[in-house]
Every structure is written in C-alpha cells, then in structure tokens.
N, C-alpha and C. Protein backbone atom coordinates (compact mmCIF):
# COMPACT_ATOMS: atom_id res chain seq x y z
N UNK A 1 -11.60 16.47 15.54
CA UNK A 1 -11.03 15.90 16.74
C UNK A 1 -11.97 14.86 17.35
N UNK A 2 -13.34 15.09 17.18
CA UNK A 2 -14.19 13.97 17.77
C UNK A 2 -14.05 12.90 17.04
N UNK A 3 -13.62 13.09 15.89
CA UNK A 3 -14.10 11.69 15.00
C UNK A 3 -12.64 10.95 15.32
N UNK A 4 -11.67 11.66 15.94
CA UNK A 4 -10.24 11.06 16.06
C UNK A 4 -10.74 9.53 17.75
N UNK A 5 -10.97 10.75 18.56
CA UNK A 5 -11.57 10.11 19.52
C UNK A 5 -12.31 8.84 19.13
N UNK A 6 -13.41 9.23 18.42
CA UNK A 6 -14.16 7.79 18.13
C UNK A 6 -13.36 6.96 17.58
N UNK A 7 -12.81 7.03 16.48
CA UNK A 7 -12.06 6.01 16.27
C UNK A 7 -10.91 5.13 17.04
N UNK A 8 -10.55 5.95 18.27
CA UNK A 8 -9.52 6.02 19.00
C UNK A 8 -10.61 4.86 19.76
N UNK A 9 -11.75 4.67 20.35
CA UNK A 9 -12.32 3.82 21.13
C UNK A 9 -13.27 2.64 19.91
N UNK A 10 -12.81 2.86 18.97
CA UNK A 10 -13.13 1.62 18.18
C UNK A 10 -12.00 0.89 17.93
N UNK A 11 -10.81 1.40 18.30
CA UNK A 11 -9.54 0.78 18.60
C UNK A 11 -9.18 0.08 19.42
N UNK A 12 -9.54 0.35 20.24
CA UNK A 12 -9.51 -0.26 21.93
C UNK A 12 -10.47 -1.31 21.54
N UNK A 13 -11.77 -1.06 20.97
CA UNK A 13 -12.34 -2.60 20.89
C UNK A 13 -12.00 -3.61 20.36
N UNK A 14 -11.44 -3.29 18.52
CA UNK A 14 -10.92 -4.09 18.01
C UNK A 14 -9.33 -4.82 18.96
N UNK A 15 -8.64 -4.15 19.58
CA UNK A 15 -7.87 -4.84 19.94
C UNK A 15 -8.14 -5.92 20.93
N UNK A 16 -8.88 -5.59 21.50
CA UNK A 16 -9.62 -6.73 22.33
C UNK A 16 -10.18 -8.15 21.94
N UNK A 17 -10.15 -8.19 20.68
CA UNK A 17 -10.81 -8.97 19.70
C UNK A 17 -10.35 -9.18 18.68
N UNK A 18 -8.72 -9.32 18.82
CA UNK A 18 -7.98 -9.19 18.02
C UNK A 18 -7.76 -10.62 17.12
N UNK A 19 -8.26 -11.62 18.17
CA UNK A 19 -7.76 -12.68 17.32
C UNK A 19 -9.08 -13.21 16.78
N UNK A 20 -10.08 -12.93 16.63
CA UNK A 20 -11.17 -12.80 15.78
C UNK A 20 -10.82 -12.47 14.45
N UNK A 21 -9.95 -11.31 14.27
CA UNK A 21 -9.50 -11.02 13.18
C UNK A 21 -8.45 -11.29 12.77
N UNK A 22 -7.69 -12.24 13.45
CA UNK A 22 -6.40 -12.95 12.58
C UNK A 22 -7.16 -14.09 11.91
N UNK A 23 -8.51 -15.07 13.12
CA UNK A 23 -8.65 -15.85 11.93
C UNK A 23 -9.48 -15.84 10.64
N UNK A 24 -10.06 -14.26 10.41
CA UNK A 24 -10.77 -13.96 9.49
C UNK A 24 -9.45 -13.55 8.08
N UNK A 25 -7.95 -13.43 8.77
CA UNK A 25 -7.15 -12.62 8.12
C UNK A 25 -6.59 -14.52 7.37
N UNK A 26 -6.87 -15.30 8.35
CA UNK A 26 -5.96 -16.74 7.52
C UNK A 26 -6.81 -16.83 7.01
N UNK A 27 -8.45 -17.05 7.01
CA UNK A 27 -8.75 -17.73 6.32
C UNK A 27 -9.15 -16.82 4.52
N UNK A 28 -8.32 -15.61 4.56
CA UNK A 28 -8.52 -15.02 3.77
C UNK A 28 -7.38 -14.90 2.97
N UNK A 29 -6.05 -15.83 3.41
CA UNK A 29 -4.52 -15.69 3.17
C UNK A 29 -4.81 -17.05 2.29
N UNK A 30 -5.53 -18.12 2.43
CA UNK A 30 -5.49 -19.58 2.28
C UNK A 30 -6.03 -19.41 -0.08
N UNK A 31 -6.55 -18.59 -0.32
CA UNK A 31 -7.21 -18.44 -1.53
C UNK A 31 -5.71 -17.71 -2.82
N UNK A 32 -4.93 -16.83 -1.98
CA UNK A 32 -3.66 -16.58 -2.94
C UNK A 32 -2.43 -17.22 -2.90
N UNK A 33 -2.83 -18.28 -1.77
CA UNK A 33 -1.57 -19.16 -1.63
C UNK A 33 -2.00 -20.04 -2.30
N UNK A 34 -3.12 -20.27 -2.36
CA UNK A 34 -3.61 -21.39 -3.40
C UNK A 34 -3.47 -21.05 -4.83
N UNK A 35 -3.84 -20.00 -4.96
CA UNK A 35 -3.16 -19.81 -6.90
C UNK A 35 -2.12 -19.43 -7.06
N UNK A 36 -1.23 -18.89 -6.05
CA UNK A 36 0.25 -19.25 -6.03
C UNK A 36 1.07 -20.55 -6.74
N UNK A 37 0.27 -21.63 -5.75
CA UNK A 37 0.69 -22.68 -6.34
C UNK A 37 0.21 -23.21 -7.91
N UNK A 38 -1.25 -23.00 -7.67
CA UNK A 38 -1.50 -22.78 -9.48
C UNK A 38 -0.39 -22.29 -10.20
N UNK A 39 0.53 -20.97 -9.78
CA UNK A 39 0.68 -20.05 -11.10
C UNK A 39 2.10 -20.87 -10.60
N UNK A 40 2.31 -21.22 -9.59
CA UNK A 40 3.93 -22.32 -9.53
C UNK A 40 3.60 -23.45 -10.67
N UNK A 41 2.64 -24.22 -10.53
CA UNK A 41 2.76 -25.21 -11.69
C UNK A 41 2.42 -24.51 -13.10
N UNK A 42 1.86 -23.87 -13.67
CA UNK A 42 1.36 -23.21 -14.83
C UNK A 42 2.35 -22.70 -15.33
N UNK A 43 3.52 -21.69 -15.05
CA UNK A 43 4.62 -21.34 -15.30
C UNK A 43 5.71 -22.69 -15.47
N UNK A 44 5.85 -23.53 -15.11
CA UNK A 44 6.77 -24.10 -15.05
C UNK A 44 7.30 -24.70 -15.95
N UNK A 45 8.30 -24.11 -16.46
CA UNK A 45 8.74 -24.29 -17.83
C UNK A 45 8.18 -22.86 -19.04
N UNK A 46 7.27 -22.62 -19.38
CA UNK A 46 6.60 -21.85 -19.97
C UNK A 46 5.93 -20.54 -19.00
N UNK A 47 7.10 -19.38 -19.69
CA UNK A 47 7.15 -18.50 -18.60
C UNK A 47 6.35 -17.46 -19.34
N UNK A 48 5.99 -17.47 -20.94
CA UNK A 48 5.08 -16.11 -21.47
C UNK A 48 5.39 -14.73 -21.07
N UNK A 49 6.58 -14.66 -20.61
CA UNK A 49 7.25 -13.21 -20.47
C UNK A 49 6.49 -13.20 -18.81
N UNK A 50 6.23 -13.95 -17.87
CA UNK A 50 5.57 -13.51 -16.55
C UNK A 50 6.75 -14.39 -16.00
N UNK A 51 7.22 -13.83 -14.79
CA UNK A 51 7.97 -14.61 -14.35
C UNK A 51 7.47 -15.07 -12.59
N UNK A 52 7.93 -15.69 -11.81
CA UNK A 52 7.02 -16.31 -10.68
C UNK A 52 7.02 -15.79 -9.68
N UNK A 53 8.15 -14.19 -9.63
CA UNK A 53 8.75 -13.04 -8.46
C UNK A 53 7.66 -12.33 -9.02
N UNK A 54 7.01 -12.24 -10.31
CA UNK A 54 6.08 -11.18 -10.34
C UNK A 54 4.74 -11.43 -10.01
N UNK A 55 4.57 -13.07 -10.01
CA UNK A 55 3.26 -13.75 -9.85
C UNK A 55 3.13 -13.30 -8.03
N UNK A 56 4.64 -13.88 -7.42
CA UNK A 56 4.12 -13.85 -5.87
C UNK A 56 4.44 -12.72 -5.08
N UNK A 57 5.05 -11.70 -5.67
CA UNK A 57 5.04 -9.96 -5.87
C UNK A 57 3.48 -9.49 -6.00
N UNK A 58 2.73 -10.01 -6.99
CA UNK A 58 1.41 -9.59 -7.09
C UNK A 58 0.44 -10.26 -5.58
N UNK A 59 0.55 -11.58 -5.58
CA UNK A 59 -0.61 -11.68 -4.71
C UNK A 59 -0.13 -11.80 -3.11
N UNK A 60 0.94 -11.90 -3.25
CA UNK A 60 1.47 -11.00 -1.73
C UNK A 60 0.92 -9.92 -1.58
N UNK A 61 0.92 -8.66 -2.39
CA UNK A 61 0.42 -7.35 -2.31
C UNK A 61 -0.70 -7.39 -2.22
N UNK A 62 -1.28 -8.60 -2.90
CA UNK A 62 -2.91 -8.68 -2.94
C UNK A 62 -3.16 -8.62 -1.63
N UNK A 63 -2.92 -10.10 -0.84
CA UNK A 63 -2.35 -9.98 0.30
C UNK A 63 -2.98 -8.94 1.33
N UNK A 64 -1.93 -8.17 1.47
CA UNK A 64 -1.69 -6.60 2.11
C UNK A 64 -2.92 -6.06 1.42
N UNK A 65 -3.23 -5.57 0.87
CA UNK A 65 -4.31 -4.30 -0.31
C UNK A 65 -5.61 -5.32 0.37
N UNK A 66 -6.06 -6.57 0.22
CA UNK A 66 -7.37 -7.23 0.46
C UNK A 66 -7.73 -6.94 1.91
N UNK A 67 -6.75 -7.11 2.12
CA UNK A 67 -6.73 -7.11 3.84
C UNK A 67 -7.15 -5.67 4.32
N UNK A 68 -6.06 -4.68 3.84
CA UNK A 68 -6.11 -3.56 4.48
C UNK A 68 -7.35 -2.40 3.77
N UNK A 69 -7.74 -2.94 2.37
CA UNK A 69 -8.63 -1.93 1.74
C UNK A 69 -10.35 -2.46 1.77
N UNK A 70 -10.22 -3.77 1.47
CA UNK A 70 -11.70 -4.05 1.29
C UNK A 70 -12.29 -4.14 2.68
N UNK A 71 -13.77 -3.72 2.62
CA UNK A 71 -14.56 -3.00 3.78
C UNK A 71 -15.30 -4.76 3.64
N UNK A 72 -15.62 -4.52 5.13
CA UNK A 72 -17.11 -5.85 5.16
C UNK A 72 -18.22 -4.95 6.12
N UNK A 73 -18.39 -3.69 5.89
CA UNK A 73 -19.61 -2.92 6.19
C UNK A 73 -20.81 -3.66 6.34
N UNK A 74 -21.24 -4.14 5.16
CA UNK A 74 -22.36 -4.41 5.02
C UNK A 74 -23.31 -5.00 5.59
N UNK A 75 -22.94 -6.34 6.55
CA UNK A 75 -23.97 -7.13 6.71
C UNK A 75 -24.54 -6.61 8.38
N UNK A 76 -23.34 -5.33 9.03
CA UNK A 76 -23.58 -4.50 10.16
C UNK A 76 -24.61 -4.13 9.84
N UNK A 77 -24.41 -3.06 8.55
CA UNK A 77 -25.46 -2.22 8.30
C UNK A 77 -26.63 -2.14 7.84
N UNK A 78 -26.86 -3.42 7.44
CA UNK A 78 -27.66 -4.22 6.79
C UNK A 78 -28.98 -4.71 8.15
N UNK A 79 -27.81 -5.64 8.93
CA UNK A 79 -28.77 -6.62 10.06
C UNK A 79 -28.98 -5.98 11.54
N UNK A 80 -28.02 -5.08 11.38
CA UNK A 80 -27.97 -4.67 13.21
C UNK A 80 -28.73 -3.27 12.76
N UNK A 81 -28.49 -2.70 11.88
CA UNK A 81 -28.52 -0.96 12.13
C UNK A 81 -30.05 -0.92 11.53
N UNK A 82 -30.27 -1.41 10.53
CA UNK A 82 -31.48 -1.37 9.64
C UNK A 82 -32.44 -2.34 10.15
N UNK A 83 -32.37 -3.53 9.93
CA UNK A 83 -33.16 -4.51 10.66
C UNK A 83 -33.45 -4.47 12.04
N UNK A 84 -32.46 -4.72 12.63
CA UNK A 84 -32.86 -4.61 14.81
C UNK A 84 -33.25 -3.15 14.89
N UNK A 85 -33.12 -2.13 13.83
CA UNK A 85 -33.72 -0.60 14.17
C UNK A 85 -32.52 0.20 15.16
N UNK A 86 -31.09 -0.09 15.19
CA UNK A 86 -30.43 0.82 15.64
C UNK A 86 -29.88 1.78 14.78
N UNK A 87 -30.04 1.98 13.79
CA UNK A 87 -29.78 3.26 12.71
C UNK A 87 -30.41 4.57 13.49
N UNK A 88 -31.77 4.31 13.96
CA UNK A 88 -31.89 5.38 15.09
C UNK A 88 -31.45 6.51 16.08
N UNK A 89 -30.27 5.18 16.44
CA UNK A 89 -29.68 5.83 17.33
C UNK A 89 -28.51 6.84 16.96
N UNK A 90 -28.08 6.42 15.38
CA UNK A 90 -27.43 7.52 14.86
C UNK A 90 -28.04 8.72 14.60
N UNK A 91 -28.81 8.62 14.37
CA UNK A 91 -29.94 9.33 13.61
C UNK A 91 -29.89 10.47 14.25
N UNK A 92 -30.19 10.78 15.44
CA UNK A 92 -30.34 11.78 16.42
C UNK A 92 -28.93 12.33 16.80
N UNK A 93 -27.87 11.75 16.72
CA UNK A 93 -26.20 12.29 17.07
C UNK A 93 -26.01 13.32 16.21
N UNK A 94 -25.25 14.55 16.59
CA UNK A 94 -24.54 14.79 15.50
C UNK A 94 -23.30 14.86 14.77
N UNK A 95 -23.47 13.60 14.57
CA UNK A 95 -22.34 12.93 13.90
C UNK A 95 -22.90 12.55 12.37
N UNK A 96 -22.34 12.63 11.23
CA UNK A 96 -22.52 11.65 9.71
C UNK A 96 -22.55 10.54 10.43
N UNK A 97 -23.85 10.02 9.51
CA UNK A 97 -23.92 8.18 10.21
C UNK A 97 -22.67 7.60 9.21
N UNK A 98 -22.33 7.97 8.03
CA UNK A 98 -20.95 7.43 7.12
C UNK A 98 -19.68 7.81 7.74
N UNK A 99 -19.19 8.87 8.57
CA UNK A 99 -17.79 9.08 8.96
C UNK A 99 -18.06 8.22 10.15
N UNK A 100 -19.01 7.78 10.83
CA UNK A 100 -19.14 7.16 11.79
C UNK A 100 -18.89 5.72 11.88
N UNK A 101 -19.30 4.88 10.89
CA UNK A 101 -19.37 3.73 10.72
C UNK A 101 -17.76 3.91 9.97
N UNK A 102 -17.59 4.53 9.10
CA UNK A 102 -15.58 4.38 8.75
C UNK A 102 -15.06 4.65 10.19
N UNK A 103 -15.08 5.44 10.81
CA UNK A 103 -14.45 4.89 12.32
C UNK A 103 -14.23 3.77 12.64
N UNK A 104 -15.63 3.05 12.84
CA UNK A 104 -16.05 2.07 13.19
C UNK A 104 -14.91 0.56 12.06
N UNK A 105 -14.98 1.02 11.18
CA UNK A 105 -14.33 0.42 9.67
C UNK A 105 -13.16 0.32 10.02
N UNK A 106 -12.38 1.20 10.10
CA UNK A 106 -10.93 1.80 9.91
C UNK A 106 -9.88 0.66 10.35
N UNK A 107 -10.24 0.95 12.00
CA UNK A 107 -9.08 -0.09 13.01
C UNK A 107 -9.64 -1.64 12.37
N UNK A 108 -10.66 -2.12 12.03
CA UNK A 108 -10.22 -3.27 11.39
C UNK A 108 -9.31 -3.66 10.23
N UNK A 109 -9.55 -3.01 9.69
CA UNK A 109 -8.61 -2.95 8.02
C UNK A 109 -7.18 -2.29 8.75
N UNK A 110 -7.01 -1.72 9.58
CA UNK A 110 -5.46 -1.37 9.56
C UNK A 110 -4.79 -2.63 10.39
N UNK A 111 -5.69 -3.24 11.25
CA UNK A 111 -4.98 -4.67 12.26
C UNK A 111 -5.42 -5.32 11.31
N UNK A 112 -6.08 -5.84 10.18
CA UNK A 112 -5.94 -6.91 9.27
C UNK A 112 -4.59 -6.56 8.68
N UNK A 113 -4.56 -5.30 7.66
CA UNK A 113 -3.23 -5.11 7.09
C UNK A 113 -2.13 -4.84 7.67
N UNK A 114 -2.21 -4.66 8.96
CA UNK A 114 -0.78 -5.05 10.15
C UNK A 114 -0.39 -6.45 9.70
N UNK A 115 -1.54 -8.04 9.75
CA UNK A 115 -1.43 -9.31 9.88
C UNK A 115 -0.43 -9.29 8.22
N UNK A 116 -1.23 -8.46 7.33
CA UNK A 116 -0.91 -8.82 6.06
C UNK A 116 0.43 -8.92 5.86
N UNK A 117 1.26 -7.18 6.31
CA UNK A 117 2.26 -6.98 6.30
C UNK A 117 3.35 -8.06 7.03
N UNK A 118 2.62 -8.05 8.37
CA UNK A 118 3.34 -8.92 9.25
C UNK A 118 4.02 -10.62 8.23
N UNK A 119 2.96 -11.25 7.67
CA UNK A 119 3.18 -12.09 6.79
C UNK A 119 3.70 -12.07 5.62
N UNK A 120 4.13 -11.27 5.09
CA UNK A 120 4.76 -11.17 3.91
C UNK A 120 6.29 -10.86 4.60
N UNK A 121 5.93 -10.07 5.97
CA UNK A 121 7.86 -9.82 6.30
C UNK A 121 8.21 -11.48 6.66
N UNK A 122 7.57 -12.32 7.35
CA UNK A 122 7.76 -13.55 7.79
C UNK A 122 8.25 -14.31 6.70
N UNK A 123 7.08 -13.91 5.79
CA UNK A 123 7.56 -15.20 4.21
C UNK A 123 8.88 -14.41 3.21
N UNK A 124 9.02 -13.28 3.72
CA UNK A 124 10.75 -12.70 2.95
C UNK A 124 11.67 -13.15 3.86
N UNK A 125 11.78 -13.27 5.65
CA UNK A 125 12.34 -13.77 6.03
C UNK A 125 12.97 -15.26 5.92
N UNK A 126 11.40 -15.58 5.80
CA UNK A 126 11.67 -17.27 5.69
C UNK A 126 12.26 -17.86 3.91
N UNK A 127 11.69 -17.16 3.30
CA UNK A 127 11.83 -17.84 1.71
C UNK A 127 12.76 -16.98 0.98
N UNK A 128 13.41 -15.67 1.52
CA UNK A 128 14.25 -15.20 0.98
C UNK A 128 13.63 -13.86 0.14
N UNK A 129 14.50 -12.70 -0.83
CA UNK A 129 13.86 -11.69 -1.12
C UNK A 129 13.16 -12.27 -2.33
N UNK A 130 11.83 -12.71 -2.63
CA UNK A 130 10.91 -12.98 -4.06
C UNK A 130 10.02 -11.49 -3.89
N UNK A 131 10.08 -10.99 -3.38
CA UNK A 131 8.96 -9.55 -4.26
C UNK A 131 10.11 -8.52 -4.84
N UNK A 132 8.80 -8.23 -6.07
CA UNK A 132 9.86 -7.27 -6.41
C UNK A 132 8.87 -5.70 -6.46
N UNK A 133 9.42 -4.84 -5.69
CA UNK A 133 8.46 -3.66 -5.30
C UNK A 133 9.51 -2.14 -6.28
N UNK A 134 8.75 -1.77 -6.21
CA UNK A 134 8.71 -0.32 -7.16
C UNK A 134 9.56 0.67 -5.40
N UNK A 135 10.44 1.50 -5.98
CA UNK A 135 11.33 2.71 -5.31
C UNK A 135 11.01 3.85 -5.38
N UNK A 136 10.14 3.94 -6.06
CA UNK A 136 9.98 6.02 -6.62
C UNK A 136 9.70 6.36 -6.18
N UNK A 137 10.01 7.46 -5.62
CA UNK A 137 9.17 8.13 -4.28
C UNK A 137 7.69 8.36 -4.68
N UNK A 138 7.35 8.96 -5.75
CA UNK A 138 6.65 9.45 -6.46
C UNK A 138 5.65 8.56 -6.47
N UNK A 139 6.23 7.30 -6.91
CA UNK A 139 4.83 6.35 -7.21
C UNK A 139 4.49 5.72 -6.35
N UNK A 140 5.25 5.48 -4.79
CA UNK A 140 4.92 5.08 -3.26
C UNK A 140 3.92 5.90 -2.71
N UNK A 141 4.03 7.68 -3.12
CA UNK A 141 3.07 8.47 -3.03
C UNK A 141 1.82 8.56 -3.67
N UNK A 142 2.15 8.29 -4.76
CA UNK A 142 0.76 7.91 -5.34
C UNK A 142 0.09 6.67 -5.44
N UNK A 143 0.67 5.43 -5.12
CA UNK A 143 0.12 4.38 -4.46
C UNK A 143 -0.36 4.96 -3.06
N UNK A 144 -0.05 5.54 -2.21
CA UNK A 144 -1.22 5.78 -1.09
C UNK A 144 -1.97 6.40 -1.24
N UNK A 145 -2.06 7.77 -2.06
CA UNK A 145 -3.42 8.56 -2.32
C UNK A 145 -4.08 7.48 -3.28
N UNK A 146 -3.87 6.26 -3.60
CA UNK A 146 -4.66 5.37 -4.70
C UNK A 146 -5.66 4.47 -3.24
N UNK A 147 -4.48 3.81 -2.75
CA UNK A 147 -4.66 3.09 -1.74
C UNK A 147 -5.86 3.86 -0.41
N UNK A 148 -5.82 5.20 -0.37
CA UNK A 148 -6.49 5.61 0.65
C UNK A 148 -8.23 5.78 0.06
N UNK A 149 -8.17 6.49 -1.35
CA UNK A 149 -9.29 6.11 -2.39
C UNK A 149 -10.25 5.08 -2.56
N UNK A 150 -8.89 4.20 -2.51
CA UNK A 150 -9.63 2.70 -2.98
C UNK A 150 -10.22 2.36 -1.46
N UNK A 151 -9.80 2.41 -0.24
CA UNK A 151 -10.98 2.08 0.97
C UNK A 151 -11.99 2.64 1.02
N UNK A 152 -11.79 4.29 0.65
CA UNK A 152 -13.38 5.25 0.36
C UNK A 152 -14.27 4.51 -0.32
N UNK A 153 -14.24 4.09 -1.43
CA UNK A 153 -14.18 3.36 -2.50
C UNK A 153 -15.22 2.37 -2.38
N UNK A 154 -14.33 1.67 -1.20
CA UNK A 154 -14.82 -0.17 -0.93
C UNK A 154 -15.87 -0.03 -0.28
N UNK A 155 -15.12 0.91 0.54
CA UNK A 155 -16.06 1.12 2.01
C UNK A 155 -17.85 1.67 0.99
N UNK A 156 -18.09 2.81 0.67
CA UNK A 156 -19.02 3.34 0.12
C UNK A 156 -19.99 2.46 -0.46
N UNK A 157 -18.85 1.41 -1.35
CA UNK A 157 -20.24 0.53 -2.38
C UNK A 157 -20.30 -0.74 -1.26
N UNK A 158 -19.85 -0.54 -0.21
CA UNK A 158 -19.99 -1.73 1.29
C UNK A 158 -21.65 -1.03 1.97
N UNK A 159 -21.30 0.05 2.07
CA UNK A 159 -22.79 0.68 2.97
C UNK A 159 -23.77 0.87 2.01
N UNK A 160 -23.40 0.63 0.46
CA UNK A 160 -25.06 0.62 -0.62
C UNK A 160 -24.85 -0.48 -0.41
N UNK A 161 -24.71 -1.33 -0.74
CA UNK A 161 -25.01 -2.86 -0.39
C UNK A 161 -25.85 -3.05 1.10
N UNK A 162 -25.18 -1.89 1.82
CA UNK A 162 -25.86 -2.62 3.05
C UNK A 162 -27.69 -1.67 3.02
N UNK A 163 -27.42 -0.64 2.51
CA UNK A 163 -28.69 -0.03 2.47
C UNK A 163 -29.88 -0.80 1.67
N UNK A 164 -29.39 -2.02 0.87
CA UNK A 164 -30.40 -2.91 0.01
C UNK A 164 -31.40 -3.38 1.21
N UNK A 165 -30.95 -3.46 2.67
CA UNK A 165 -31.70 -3.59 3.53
C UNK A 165 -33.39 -2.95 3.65
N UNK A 166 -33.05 -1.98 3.48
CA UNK A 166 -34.05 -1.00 3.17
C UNK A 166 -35.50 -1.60 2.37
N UNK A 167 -35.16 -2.17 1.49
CA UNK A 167 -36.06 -2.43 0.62
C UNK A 167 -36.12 -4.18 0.60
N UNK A 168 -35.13 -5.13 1.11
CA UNK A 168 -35.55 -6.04 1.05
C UNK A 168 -35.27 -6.82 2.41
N UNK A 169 -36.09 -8.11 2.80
CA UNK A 169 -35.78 -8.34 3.84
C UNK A 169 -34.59 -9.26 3.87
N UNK A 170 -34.26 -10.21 3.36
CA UNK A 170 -33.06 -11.15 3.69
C UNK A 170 -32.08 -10.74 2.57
N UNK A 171 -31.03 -10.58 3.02
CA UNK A 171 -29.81 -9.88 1.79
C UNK A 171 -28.72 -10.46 2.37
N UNK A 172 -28.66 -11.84 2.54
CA UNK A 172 -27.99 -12.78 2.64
C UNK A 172 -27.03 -13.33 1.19
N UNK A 173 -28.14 -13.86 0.46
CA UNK A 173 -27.77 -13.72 -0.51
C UNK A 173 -27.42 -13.01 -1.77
N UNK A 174 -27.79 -11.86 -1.53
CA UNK A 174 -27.24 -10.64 -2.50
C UNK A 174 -25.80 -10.37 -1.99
N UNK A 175 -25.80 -10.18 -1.04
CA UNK A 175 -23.93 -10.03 -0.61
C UNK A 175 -23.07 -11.12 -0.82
N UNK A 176 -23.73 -12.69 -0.88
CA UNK A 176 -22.72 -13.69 -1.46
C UNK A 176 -22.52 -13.13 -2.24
N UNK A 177 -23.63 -12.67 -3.41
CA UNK A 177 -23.48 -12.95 -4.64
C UNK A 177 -22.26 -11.51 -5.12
N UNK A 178 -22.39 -10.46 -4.53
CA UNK A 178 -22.00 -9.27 -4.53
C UNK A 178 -20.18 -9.80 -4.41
N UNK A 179 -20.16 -10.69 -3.41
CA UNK A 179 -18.92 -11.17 -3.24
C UNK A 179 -18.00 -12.02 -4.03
N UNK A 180 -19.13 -12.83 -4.58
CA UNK A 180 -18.39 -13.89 -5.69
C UNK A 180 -17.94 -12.98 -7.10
N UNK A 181 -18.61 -12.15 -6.62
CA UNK A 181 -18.97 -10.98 -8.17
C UNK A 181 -17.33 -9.94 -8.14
N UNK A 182 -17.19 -9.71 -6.73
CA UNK A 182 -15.96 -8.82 -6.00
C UNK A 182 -14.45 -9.71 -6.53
N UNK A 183 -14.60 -10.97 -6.24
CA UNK A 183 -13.12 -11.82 -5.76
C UNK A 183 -13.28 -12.35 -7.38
N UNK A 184 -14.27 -12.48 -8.27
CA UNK A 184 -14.10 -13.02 -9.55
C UNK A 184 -13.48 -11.96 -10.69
N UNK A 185 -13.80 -10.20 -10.69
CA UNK A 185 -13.43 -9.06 -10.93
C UNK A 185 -12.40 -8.11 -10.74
N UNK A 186 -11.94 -8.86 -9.33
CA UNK A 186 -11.27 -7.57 -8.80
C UNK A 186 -9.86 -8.19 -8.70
N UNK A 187 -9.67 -9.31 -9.31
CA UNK A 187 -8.32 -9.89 -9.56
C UNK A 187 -8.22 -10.58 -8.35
N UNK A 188 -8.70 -11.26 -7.75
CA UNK A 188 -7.82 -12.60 -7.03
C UNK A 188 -7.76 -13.47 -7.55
N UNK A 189 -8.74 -13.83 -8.66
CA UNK A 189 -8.58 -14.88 -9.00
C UNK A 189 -7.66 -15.68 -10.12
N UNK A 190 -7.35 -14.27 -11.20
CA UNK A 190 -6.03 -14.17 -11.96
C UNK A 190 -5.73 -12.94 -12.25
N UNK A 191 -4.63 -12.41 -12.19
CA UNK A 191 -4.04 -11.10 -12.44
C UNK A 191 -4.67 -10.34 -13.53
C-alpha cells in the first residue's frame, strides 16, 4: 500500500509536467514516421509477401510499446543519485531503492503511452482503419504479461547502466552509445 501511495504522488508530479513529456513523446514519434515513409517507398510496387498495413501496424505499435515500455532511468541515477550523493537519502528509508525509483518510472511511461495510444486513435481516425491487430483473448493476455516483463526488463538494464556511475565519472557517453546500440537492435530501425 505504501508503494501505491508513492507512486500515487509521483503522479501528481508528472502531471504537472506533462507537457515536458509530450515533447519528449514527438520527438520520439518523428523516427517511425520516418521509416514509414521509407517502407512507403521501398514497397512500392514490390511487396515480398510484406504488405504496408503490416509495416504501419508494426511501427504504430512500436509507437505505443517505445513509449510505454522503455525506461530512461539512467542518467537520474547515474547524475543526481550517485554523483550529487542523494542515493543516501534512500539508503536510510525503508523502502527498496529499485521499487522506489519504478514508482518514480511508472507514471512516466504510462502518460507517454497514453500520448502513444492517443495518436494512433487520431491517425485511425484521420487515415482510416490501416492496423491490423490480433483478437485472441489469449494472446491480448499474454501480450500484457510480455508487455509488463518487458518494462521490468528495460527498466533493470536502465538502473545497471545507471550504476556504471559508480565506477566511472562521465557516462555521458556510454548511454549514447548504450542507446544507439538499443534503437539499432531492438527493431526501430527495421522490423
């Protein structure tokens, strides 16, 4: 129940600061609309059994899933908690400093993937039905126990990344690199 609470007042902050995170949410929308249009000209004519409802079915969802699953932990935990020396102050609570900081995590990724959703209902409104989504109950269910995983997931190898703090001083560039390494692997960049 406490950890409901906390999160309940990391809610209240994020909403306050809400449009901080819409424009972190466009400028994160601008990279699958862009190979959208790639996979609009690349297909055209020469369809290789992929057709262009499945291309913008996929990174629509990407979409939604980028938004709502991948963590940006790190450079908190990294510069404020480790570096300025407020890890401390967890230190002494008794609270997990990890269920603490996913609190802290949570309400961003669910008001990013609010924006996500929100935009994909806008672009079915506006452009008509192009996704084509799966019905099974079964596999809607097991897309969320996948989906709830995969933030554990993100989130976890987000706070080792940020613990590289520990041992080195500027990790500026290890998290680009961690990142170019993320969006080149993890399929945004082709299915």
């Amino acid at each position: 129940m406490r950890y409901f609470r906390i999160l309940a007042l990391h809610m209240e902050h994020i909403l306050e600061h809400r449009s901080r995170s819409l424009v972190w949410f466009i400028v994160s929308l601008f990279n699958p609309l862009l190979m959208l249009l790639f996979w609009r000209g690349a297909l055209n004519g020469n369809t290789h059994g992929v057709t262009l409802s499945s291309i913008t079915s996929y990174y629509f969802l990407l979409v939604i899933a980028g938004s709502l699953l991948t963590s940006h932990i790190e450079e908190g935990v990294a510069e404020i908690d480790i570096q300025e020396g407020k890890l401390s102050q967890y230190i002494i609570r008794p609270y997990s400093y990890y269920w603490l900081k996913t609190c802290e995590e949570l309400p961003y990724r669910l008001l990013q993937g609010g924006y996500g959703l929100l935009t994909c209902l806008i672009f079915v409104f506006v452009f008509g039905n192009f996704l084509t989504l799966e019905h099974d109950p079964v596999h809607l269910l097991l897309s969320v126990i996948i989906a709830v995983m995969a933030f554990l997931m993100s989130f976890t190898y987000k706070m080792i990344l940020g613990f590289v703090a520990f041992w080195t001083t500027d990790t500026g560039g290890f998290f680009q690199l961690m990142e170019i390494t993320t969006i080149i692997f993890a399929g945004y960049l082709m299915p």
